[in-house]
PDB file of N, CA and C in Angstrom:
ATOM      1  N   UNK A   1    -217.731 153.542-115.286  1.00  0.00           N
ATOM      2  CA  UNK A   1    -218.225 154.813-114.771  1.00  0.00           C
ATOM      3  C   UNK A   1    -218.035 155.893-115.840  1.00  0.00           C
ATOM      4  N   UNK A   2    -218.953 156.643-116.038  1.00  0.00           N
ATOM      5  CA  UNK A   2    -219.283 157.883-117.005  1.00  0.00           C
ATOM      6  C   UNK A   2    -218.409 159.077-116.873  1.00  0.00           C
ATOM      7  N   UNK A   3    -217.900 159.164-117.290  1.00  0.00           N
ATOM      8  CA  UNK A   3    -216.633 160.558-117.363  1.00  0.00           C
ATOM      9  C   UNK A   3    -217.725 161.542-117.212  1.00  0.00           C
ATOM     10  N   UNK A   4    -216.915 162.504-115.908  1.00  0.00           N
ATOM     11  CA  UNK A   4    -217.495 163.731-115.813  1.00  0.00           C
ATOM     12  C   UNK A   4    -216.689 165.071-116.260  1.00  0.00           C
ATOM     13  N   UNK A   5    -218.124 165.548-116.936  1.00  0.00           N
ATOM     14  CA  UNK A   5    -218.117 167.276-117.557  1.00  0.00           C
ATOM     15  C   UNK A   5    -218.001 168.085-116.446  1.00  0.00           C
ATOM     16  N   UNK A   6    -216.631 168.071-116.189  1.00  0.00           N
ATOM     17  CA  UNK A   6    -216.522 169.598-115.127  1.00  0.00           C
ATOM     18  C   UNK A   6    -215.463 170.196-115.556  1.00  0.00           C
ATOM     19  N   UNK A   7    -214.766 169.924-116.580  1.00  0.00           N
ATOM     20  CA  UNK A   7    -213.397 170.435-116.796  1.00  0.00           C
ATOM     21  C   UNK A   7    -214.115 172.016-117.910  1.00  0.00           C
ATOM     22  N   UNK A   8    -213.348 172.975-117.981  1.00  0.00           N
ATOM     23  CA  UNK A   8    -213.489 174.067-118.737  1.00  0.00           C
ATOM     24  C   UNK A   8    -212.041 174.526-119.249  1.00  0.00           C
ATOM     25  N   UNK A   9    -211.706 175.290-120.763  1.00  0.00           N
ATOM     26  CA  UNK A   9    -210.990 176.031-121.056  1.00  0.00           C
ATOM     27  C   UNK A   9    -211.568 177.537-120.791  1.00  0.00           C
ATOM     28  N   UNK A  10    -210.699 178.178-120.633  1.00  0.00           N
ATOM     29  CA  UNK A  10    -210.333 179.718-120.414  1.00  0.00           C
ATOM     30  C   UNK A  10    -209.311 180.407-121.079  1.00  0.00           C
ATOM     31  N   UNK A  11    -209.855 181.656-121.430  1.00  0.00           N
ATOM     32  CA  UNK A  11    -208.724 182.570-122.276  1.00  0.00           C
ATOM     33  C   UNK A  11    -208.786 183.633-120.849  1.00  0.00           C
ATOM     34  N   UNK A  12    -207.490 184.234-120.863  1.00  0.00           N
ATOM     35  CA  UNK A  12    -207.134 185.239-120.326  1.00  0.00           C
ATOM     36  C   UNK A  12    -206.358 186.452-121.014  1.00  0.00           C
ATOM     37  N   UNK A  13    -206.605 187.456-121.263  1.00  0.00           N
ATOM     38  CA  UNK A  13    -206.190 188.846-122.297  1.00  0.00           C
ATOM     39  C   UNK A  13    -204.921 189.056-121.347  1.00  0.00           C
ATOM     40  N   UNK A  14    -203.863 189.294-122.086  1.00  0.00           N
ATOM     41  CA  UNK A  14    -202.371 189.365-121.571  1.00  0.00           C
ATOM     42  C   UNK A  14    -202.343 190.672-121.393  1.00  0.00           C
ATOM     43  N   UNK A  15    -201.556 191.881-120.714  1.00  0.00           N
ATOM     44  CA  UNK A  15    -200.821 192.789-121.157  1.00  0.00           C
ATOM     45  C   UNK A  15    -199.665 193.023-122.198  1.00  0.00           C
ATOM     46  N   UNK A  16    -199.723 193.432-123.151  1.00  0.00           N
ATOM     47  CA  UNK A  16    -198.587 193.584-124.044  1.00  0.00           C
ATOM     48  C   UNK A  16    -197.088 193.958-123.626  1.00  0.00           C
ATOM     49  N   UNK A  17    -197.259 194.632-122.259  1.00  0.00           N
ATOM     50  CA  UNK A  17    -195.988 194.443-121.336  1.00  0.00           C
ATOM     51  C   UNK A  17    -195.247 192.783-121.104  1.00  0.00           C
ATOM     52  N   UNK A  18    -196.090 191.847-121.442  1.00  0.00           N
ATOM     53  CA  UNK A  18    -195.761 190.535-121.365  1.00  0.00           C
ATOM     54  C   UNK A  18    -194.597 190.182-122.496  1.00  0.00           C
ATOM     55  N   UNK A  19    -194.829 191.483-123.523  1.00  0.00           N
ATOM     56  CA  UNK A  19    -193.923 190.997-124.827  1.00  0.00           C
ATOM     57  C   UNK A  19    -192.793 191.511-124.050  1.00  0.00           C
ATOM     58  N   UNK A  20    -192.537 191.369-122.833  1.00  0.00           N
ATOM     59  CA  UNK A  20    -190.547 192.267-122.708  1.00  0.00           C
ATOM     60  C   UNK A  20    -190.442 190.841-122.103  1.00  0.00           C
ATOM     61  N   UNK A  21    -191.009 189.947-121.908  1.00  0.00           N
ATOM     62  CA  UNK A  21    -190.390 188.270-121.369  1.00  0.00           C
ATOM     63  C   UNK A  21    -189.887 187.654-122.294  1.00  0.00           C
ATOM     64  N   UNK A  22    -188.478 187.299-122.520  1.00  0.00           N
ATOM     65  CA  UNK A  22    -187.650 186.561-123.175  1.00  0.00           C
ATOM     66  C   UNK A  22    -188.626 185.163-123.955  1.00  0.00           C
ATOM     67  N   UNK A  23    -188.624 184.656-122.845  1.00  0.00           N
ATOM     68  CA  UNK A  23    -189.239 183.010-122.586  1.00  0.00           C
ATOM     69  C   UNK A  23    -190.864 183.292-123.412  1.00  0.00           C
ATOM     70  N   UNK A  24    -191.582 184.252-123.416  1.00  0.00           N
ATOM     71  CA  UNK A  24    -192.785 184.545-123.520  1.00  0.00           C
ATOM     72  C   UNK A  24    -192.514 184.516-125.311  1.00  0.00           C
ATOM     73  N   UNK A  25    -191.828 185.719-126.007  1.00  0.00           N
ATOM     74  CA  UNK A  25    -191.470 185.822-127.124  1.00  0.00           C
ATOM     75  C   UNK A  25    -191.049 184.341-127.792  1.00  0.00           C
ATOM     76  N   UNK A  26    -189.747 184.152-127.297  1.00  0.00           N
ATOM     77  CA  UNK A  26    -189.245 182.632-127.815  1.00  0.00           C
ATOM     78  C   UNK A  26    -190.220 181.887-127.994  1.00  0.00           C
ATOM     79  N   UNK A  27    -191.659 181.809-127.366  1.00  0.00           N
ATOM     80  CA  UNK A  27    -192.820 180.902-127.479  1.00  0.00           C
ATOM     81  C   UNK A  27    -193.713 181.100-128.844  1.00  0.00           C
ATOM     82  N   UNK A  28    -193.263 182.582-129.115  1.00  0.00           N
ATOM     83  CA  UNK A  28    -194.249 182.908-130.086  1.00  0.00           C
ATOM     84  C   UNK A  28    -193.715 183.923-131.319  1.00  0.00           C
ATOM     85  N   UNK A  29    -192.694 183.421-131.868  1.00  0.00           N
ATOM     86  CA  UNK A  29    -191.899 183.591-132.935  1.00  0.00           C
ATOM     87  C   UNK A  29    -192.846 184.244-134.378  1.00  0.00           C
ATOM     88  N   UNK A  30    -194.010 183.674-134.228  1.00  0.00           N
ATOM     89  CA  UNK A  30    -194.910 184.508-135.404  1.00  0.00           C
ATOM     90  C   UNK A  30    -196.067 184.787-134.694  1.00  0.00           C
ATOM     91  N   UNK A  31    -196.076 185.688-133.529  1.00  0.00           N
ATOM     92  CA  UNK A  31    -196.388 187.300-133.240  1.00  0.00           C
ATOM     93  C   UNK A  31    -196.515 187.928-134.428  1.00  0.00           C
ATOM     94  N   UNK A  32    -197.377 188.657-134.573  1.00  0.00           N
ATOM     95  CA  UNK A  32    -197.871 189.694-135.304  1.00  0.00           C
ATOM     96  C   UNK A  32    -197.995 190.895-134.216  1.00  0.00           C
ATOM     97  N   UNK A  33    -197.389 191.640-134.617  1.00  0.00           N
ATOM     98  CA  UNK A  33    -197.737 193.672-133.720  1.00  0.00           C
ATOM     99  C   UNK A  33    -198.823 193.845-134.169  1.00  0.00           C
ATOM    100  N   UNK A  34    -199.955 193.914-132.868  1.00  0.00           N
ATOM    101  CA  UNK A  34    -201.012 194.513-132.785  1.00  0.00           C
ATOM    102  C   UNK A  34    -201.830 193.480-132.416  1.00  0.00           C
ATOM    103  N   UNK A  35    -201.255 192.411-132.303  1.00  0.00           N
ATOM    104  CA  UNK A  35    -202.204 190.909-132.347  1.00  0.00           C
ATOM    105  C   UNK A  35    -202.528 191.064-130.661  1.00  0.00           C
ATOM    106  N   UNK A  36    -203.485 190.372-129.658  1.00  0.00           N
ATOM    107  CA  UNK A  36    -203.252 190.349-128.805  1.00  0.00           C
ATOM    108  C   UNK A  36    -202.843 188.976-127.946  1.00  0.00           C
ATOM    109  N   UNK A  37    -201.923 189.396-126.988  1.00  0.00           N
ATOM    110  CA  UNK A  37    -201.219 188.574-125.953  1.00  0.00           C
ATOM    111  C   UNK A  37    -202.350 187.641-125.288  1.00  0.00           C
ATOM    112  N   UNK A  38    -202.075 186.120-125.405  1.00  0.00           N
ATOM    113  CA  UNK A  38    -203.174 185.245-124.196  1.00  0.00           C
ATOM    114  C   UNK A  38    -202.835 184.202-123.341  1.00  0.00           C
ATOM    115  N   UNK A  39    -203.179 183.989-122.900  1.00  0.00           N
ATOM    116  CA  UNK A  39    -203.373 182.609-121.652  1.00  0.00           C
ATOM    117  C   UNK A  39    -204.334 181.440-121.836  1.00  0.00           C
ATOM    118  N   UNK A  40    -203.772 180.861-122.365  1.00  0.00           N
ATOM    119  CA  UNK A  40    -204.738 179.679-122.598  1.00  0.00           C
ATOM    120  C   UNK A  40    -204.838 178.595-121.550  1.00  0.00           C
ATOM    121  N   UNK A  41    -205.903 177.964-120.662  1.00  0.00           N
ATOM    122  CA  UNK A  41    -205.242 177.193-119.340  1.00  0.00           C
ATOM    123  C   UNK A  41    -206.898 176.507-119.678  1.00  0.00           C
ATOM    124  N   UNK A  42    -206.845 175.492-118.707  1.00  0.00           N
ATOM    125  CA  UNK A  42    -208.065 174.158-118.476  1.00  0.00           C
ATOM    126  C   UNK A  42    -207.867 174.618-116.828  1.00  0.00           C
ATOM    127  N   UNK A  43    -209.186 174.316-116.058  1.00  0.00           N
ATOM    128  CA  UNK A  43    -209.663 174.396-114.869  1.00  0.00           C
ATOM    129  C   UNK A  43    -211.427 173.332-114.527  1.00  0.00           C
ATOM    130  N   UNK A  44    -210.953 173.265-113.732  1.00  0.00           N
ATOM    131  CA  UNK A  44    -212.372 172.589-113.090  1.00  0.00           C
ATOM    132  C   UNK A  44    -213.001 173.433-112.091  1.00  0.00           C
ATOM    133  N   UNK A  45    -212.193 174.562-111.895  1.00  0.00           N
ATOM    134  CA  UNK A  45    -213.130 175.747-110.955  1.00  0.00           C
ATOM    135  C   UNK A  45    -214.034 176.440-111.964  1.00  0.00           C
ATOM    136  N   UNK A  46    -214.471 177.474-111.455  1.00  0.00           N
ATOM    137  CA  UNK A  46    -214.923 178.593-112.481  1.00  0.00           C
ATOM    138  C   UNK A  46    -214.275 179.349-112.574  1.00  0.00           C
ATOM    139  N   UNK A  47    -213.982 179.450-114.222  1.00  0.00           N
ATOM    140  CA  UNK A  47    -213.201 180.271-114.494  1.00  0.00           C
ATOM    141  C   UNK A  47    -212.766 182.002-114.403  1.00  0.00           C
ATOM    142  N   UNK A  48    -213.866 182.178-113.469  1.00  0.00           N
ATOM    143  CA  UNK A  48    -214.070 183.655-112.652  1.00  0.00           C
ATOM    144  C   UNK A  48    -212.727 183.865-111.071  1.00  0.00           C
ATOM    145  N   UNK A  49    -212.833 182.468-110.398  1.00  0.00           N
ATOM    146  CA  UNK A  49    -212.062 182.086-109.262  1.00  0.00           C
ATOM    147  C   UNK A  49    -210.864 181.700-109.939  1.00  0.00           C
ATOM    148  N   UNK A  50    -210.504 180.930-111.260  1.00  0.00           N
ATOM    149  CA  UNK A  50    -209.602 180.438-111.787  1.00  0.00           C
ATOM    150  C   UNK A  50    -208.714 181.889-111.576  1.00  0.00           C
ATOM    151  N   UNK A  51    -209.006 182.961-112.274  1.00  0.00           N
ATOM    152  CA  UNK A  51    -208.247 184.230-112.761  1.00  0.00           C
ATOM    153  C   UNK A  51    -208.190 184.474-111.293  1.00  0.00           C
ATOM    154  N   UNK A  52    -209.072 184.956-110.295  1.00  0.00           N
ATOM    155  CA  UNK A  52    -208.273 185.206-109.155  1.00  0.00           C
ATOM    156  C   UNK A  52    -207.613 184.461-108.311  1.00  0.00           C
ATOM    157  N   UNK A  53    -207.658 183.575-108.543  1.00  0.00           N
ATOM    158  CA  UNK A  53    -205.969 182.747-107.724  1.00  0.00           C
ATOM    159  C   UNK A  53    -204.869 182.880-108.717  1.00  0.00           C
ATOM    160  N   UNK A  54    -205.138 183.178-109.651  1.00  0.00           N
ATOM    161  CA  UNK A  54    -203.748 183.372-110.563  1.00  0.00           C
ATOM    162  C   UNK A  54    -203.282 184.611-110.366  1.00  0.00           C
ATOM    163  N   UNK A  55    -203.805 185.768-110.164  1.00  0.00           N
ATOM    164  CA  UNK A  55    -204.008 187.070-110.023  1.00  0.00           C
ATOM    165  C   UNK A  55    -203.374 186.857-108.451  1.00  0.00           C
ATOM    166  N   UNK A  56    -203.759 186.430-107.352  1.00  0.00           N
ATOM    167  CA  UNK A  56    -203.189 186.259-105.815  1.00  0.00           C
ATOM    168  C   UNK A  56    -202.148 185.403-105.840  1.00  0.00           C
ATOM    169  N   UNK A  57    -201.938 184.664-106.681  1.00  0.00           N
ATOM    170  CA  UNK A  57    -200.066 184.052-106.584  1.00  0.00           C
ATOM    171  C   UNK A  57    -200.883 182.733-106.469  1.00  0.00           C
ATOM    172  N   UNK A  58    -201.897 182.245-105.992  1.00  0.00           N
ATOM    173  CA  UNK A  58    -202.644 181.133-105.791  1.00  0.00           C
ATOM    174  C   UNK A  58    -202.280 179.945-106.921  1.00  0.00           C
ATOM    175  N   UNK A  59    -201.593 178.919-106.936  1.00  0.00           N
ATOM    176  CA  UNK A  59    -201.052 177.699-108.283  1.00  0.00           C
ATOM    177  C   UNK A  59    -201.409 178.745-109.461  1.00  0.00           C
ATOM    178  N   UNK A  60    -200.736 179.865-108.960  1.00  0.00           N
ATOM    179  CA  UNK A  60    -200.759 181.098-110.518  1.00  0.00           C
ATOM    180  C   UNK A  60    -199.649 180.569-111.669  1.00  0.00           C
ATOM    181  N   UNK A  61    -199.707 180.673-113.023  1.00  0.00           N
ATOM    182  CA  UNK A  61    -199.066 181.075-113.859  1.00  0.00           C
ATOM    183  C   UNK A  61    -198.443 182.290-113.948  1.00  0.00           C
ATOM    184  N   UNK A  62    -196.880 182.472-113.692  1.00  0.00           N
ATOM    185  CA  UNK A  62    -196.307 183.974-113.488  1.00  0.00           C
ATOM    186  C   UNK A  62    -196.582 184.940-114.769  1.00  0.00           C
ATOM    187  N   UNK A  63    -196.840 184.384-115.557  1.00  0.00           N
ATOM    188  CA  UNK A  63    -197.384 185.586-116.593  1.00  0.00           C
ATOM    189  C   UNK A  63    -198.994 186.254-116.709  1.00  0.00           C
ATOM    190  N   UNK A  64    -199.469 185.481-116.134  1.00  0.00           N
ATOM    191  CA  UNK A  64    -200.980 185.738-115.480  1.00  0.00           C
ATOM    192  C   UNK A  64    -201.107 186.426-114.486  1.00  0.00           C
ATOM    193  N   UNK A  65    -200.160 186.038-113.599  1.00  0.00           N
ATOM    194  CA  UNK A  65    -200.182 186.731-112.478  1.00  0.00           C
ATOM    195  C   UNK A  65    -199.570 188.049-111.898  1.00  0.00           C
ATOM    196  N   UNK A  66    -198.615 188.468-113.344  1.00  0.00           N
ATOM    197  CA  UNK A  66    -198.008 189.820-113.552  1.00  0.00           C
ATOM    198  C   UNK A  66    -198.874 190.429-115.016  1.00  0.00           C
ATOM    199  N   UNK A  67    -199.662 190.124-115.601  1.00  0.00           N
ATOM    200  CA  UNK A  67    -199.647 190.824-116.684  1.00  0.00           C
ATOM    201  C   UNK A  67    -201.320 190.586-117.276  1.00  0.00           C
ATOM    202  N   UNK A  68    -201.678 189.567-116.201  1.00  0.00           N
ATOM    203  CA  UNK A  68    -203.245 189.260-116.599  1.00  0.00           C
ATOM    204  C   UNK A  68    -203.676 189.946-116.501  1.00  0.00           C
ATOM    205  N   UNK A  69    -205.024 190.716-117.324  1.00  0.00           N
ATOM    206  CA  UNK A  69    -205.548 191.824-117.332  1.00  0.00           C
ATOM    207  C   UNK A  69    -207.245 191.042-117.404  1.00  0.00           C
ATOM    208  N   UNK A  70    -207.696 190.777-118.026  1.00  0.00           N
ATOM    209  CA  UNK A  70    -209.388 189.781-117.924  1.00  0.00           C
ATOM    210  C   UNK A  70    -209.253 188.881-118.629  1.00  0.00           C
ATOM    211  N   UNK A  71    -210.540 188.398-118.152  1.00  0.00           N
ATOM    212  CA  UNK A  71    -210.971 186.734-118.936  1.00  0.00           C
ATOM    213  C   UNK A  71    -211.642 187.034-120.110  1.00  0.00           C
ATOM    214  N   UNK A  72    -211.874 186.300-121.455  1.00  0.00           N
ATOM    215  CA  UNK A  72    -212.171 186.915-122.307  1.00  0.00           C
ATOM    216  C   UNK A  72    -213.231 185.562-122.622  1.00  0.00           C
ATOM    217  N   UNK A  73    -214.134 185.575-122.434  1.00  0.00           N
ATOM    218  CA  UNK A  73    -215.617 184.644-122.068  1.00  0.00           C
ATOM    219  C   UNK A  73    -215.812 184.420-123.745  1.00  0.00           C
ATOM    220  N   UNK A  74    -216.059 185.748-124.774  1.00  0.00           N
ATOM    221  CA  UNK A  74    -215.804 185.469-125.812  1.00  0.00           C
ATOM    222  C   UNK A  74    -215.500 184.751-126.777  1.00  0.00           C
ATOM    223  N   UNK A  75    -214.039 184.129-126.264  1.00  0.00           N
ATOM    224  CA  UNK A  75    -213.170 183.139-127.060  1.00  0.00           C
ATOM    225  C   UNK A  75    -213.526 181.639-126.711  1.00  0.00           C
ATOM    226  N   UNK A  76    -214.273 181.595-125.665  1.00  0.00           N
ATOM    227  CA  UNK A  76    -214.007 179.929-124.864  1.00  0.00           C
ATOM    228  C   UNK A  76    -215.102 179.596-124.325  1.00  0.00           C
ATOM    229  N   UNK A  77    -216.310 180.472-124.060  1.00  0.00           N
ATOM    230  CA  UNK A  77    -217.786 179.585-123.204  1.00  0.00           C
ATOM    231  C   UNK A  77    -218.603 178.838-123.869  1.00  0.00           C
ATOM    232  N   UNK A  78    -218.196 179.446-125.642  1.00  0.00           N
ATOM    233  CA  UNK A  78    -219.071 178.353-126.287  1.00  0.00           C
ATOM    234  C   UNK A  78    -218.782 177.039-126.335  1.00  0.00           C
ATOM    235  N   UNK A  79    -217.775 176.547-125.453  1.00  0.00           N
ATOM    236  CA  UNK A  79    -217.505 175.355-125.967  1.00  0.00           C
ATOM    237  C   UNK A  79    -217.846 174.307-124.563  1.00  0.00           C
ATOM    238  N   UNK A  80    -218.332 175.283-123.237  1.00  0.00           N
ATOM    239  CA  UNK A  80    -218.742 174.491-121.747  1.00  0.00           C
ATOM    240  C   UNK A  80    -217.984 173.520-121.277  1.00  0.00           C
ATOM    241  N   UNK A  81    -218.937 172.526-120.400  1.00  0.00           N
ATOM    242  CA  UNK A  81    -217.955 171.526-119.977  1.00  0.00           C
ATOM    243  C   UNK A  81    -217.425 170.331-120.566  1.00  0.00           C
ATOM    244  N   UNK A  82    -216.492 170.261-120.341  1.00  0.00           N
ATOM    245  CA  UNK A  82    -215.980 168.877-120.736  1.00  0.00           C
ATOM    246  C   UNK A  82    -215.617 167.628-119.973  1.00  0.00           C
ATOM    247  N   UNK A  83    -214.793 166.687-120.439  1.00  0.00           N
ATOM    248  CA  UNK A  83    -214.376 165.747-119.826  1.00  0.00           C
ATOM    249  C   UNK A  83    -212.345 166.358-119.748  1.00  0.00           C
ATOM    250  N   UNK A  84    -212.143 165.405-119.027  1.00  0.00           N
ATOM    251  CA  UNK A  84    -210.342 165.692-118.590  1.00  0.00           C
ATOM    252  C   UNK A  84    -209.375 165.807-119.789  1.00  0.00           C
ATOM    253  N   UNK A  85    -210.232 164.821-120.846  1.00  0.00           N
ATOM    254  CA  UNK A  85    -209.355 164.876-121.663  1.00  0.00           C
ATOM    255  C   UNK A  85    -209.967 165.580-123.089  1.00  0.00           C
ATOM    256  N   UNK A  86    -210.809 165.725-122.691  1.00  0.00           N
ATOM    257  CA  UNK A  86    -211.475 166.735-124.128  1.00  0.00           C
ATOM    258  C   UNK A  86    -210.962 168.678-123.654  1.00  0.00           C
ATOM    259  N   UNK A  87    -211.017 168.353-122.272  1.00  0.00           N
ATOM    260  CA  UNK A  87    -210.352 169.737-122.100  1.00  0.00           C
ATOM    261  C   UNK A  87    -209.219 169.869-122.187  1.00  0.00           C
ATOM    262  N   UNK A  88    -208.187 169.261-121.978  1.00  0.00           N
ATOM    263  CA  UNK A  88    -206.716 169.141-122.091  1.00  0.00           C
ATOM    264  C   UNK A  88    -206.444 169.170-124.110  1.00  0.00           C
ATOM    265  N   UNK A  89    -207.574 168.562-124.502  1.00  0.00           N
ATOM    266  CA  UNK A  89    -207.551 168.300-126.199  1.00  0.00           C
ATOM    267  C   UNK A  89    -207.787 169.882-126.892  1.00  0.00           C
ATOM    268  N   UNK A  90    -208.801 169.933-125.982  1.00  0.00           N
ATOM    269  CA  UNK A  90    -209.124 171.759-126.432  1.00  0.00           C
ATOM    270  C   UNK A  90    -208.281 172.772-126.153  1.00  0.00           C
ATOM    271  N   UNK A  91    -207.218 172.634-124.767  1.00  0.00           N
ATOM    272  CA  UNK A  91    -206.510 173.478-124.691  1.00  0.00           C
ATOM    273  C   UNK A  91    -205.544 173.825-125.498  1.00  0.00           C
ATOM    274  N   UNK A  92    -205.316 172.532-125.790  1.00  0.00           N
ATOM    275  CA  UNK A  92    -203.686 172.598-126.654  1.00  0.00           C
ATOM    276  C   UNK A  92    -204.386 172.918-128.529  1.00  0.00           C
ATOM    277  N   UNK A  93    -205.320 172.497-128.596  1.00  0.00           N
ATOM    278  CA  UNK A  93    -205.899 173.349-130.192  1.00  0.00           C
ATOM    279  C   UNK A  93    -206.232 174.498-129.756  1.00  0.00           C
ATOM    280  N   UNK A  94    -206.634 175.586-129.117  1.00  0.00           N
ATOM    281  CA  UNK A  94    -207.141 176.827-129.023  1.00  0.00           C
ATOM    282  C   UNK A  94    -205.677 177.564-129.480  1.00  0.00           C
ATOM    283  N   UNK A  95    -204.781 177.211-128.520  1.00  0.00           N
ATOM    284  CA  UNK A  95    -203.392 177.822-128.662  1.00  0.00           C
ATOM    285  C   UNK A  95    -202.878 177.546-129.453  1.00  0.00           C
ATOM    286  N   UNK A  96    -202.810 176.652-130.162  1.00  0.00           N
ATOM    287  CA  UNK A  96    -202.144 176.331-132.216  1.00  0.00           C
ATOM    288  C   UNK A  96    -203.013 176.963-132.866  1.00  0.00           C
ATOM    289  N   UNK A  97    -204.194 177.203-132.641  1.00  0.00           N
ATOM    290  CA  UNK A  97    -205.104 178.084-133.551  1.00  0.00           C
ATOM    291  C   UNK A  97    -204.772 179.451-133.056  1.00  0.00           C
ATOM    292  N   UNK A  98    -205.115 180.181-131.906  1.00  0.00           N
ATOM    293  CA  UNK A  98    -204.818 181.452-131.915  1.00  0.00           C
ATOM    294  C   UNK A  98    -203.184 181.756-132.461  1.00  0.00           C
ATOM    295  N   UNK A  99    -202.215 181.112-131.996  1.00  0.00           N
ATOM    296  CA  UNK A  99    -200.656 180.971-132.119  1.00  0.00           C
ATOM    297  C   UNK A  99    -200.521 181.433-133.664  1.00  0.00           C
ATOM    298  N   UNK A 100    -201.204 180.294-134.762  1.00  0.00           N
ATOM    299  CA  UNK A 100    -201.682 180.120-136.379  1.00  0.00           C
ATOM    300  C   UNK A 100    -201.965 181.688-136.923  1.00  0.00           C
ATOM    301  N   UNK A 101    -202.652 182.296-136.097  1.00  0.00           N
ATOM    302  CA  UNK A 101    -203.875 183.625-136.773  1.00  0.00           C
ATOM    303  C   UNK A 101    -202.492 185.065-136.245  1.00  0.00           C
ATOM    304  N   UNK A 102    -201.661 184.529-135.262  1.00  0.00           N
ATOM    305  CA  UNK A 102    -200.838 185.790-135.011  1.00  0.00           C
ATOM    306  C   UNK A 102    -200.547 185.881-133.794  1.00  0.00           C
ATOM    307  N   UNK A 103    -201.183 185.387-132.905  1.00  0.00           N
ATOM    308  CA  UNK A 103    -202.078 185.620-131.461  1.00  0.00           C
ATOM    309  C   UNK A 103    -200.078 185.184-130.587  1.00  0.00           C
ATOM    310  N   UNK A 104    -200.079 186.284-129.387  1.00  0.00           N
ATOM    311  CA  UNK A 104    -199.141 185.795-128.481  1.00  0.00           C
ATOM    312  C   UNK A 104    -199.712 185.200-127.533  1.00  0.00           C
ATOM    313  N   UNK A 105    -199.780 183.689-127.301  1.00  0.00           N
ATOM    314  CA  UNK A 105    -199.568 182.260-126.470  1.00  0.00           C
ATOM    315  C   UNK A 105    -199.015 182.076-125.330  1.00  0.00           C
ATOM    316  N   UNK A 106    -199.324 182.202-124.369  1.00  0.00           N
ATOM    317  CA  UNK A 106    -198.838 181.059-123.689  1.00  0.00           C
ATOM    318  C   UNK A 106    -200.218 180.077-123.204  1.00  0.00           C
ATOM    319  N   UNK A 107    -199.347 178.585-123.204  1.00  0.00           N
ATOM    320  CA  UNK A 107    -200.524 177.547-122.873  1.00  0.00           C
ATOM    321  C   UNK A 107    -199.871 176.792-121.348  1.00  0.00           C
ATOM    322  N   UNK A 108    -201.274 176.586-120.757  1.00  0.00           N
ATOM    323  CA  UNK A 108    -200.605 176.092-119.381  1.00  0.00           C
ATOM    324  C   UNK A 108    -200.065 174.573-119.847  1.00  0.00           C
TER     325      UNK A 108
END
């Protein structure tokens, strides 16, 4: 059976208030000031509903769900659907690449 394309990555734009989380910092040791804060996560919803259940406490990520500010379509639609494991493959490179350039990380 043919692996199905329903999986998606998503960026979410952090609040920079996120930099006063211990655990958040410790993640991202080469931060650059001025860089911006993200959320990197995989979903099989749309990633429009994804942000508001994270946003309502809904299987939220607590840093999403205190400090998420928008989805940033920008960084992540060019790349559509995937399979389970091409999205899980993409998630974890988006966040070593943004992480790489300066970018504050967190990955689900």
């Amino acid at each position: 059976m043919p692996r199905r394309e329903r999986y998606c990555v998503y960026v979410i734009e952090l609040s920079k208030d996120v930099l006063r989380e211990s655990r958040f910092r410790k993640a991202n040791p080469g931060y650059r000031t001025g860089k911006p804060c993200l959320y990197v996560g995989m979903t099989g919803l749309d990633p429009d509903v994804r942000f508001d259940k994270h946003k309502a406490g809904i299987q939220s990520n607590r840093f999403v769900q205190a400090y998420g500010l928008r989805l940033l379509p920008e960084l992540y639609a060019l790349y559509g659907k995937l399979d389970h494991d091409g999205a899980c493959a993409l998630e974890v490179e988006l966040a070593i690449d943004f992480r790489e350039a300066g970018y504050g990380v967190w990955q689900a």
